[in-house]
C-alpha atoms as a PDB file:
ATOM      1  CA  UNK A   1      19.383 -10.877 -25.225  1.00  0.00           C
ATOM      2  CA  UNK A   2      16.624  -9.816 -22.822  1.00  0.00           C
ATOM      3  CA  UNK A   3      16.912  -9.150 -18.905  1.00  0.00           C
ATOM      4  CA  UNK A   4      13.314 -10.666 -17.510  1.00  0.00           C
ATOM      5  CA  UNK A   5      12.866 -10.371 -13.766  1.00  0.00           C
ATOM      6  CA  UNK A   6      10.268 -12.542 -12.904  1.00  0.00           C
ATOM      7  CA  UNK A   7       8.187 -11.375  -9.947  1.00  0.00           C
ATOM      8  CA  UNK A   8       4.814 -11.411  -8.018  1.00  0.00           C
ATOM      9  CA  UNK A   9       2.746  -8.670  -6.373  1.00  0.00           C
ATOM     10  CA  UNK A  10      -0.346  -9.178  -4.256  1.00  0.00           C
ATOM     11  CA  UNK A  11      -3.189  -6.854  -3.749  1.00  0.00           C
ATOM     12  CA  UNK A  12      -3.165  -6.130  -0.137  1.00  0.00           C
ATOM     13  CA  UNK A  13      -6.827  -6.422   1.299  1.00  0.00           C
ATOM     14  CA  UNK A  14      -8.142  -5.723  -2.026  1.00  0.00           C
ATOM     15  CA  UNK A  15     -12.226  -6.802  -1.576  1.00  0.00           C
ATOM     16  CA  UNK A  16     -12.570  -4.665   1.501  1.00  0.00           C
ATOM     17  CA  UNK A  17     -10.471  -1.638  -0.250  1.00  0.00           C
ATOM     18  CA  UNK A  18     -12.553  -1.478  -3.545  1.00  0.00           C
ATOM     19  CA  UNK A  19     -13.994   1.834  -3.699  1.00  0.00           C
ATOM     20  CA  UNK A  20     -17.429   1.733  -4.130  1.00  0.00           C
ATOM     21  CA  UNK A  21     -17.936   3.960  -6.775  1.00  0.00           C
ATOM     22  CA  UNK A  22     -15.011   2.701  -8.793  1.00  0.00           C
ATOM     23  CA  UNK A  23     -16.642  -0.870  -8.792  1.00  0.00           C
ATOM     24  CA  UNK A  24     -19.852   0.065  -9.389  1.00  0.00           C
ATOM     25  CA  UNK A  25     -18.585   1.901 -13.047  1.00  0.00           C
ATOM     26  CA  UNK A  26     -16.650  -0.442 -13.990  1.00  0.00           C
ATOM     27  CA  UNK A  27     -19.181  -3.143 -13.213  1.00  0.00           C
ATOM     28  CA  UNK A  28     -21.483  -0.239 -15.511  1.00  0.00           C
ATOM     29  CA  UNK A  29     -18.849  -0.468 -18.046  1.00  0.00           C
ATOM     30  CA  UNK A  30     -18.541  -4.271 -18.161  1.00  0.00           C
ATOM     31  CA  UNK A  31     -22.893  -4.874 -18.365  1.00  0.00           C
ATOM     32  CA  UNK A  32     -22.563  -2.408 -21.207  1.00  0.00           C
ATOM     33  CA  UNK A  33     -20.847  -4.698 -23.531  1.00  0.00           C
ATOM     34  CA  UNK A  34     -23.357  -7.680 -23.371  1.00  0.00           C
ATOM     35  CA  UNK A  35     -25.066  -8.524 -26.246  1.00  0.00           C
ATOM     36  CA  UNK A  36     -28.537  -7.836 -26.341  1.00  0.00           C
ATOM     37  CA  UNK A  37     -30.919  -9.178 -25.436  1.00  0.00           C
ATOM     38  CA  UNK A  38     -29.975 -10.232 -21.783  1.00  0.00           C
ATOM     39  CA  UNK A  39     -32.460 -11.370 -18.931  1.00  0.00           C
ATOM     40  CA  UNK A  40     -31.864  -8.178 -16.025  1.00  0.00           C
ATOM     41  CA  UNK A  41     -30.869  -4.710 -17.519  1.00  0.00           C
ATOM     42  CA  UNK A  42     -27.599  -3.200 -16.614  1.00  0.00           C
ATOM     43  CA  UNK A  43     -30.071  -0.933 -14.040  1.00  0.00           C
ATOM     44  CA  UNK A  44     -31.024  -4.221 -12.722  1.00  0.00           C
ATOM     45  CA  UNK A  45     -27.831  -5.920 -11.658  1.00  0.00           C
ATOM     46  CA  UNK A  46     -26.494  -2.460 -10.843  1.00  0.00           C
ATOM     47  CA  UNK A  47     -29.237  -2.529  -8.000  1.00  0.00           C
ATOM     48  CA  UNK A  48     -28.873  -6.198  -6.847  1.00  0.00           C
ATOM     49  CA  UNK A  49     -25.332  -5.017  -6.740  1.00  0.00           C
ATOM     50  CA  UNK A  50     -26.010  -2.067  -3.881  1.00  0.00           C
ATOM     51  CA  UNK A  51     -28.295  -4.318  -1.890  1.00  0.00           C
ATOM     52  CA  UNK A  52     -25.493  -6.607  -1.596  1.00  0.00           C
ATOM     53  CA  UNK A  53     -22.648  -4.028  -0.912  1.00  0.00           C
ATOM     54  CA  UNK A  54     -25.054  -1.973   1.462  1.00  0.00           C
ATOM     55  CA  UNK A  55     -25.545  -5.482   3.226  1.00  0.00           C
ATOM     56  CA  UNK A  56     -21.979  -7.385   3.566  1.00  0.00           C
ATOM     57  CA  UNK A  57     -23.115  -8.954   6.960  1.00  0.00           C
ATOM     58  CA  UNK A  58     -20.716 -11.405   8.001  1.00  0.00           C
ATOM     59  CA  UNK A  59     -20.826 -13.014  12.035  1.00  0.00           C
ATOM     60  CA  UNK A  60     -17.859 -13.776  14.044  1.00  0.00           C
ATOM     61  CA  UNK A  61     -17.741 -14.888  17.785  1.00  0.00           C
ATOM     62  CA  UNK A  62     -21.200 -15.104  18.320  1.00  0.00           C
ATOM     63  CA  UNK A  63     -21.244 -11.592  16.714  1.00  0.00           C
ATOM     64  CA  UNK A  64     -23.168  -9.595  13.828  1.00  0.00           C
ATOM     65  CA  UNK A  65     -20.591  -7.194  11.954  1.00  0.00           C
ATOM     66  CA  UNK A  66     -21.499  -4.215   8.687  1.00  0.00           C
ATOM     67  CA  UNK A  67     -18.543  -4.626   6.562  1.00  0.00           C
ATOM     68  CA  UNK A  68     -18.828  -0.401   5.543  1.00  0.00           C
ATOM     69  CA  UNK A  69     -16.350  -0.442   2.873  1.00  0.00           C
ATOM     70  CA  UNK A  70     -15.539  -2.619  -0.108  1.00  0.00           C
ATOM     71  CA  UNK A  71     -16.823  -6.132  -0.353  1.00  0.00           C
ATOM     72  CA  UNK A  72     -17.053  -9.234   1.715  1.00  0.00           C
ATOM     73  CA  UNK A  73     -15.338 -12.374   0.953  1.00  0.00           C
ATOM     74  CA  UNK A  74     -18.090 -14.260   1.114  1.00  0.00           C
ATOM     75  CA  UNK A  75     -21.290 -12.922  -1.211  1.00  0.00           C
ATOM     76  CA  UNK A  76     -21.248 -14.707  -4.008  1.00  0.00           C
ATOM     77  CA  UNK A  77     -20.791 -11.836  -6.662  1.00  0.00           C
ATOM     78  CA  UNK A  78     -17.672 -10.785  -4.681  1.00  0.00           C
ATOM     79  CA  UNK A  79     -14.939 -12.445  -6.980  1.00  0.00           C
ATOM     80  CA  UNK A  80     -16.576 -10.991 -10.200  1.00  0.00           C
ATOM     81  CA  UNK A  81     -17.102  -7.902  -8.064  1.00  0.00           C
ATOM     82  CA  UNK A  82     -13.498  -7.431  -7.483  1.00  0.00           C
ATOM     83  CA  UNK A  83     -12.125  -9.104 -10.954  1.00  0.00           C
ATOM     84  CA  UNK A  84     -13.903  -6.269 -12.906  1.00  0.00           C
ATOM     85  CA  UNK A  85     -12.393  -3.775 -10.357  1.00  0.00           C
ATOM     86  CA  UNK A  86      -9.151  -5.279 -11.046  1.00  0.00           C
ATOM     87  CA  UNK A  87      -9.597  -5.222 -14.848  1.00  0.00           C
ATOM     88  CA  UNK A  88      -8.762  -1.493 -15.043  1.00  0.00           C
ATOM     89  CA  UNK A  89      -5.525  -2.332 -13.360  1.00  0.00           C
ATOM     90  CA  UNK A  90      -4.893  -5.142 -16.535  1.00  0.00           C
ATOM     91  CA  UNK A  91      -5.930  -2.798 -19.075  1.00  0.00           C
ATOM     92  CA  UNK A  92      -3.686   0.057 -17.938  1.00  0.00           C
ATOM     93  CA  UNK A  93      -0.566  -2.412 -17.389  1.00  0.00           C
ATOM     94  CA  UNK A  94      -0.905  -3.346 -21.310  1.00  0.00           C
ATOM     95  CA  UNK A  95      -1.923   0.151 -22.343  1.00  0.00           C
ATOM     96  CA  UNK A  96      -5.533  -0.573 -23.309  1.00  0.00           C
ATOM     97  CA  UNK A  97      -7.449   1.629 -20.769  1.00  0.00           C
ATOM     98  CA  UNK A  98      -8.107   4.979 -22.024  1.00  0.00           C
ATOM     99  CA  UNK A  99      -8.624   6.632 -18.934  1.00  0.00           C
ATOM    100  CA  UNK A 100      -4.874   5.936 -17.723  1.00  0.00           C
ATOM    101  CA  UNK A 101      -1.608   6.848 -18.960  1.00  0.00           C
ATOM    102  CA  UNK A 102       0.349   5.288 -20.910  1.00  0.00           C
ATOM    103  CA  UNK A 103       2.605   2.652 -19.906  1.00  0.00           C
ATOM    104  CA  UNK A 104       6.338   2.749 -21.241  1.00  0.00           C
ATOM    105  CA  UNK A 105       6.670  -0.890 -19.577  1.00  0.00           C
ATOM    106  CA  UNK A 106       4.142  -3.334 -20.713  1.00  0.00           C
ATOM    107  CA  UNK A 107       5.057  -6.522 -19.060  1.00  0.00           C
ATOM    108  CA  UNK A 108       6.538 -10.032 -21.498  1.00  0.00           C
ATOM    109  CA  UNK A 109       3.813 -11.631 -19.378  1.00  0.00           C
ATOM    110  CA  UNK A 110       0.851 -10.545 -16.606  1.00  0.00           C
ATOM    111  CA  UNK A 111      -0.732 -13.893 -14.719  1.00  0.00           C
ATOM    112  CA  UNK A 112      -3.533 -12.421 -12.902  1.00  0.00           C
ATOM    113  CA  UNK A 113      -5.929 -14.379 -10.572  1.00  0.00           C
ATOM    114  CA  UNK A 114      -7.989 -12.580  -8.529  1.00  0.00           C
ATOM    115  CA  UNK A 115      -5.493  -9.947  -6.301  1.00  0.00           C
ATOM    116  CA  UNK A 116      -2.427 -12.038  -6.847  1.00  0.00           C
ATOM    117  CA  UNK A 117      -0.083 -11.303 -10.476  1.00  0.00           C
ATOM    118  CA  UNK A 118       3.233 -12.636 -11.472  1.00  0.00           C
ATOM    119  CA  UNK A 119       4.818 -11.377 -14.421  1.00  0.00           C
END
């Protein structure tokens, strides 16, 4: 029979460590593969998705504060945001992403919600 280790891994401050960039292609990526026709283009949500990354304004204390890199918590495109981000990482784990290398050890199972995976 089979060894299986179960464990869990957590993304450590994973909204406010997606680089900007990488979200923004794979959110690309992602709007390419709607079916057409769809309301915004991909150009469209692409922008509404800059205004709100240039603009993560959250207040604490009495206090205004820029969040500079990554997203906020809060916004309410920042789960999708970040669960497109992290969709590289699933594709790679079962060897479906082209852009990585190939992975000798695809997981028996891979539970993801949002930053947090047991397998």
């Amino acid at each position: 029979g089979k060894t299986i280790i179960h464990t869990s891994v957590d993304v450590v401050n994973m909204f406010p460590n997606i680089p900007r960039e990488f979200g923004i292609e794979e959110c690309i990526k992602h709007l390419e593969k709607r079916p057409q026709p769809h309301l915004f283009s991909t150009s469209c949500v692409i922008e509404a998705l800059k205004i709100t990354l240039d603009n993560n304004i959250a207040t604490f204390n009495g206090k205004a504060y820029l969040q500079l890199t990554g997203t906020a918590m809060g916004p309410r495109n920042a789960c999708d945001y970040a669960d497109v981000a992290m969709n590289y990482i699933d594709q790679a784990v079962h060897n479906q992403n082209p852009e990585t290398t190939s992975n000798p050890y695809v997981p028996l199972d891979w539970n993801r919600f949002r930053d947090d995976v047991y397998m």
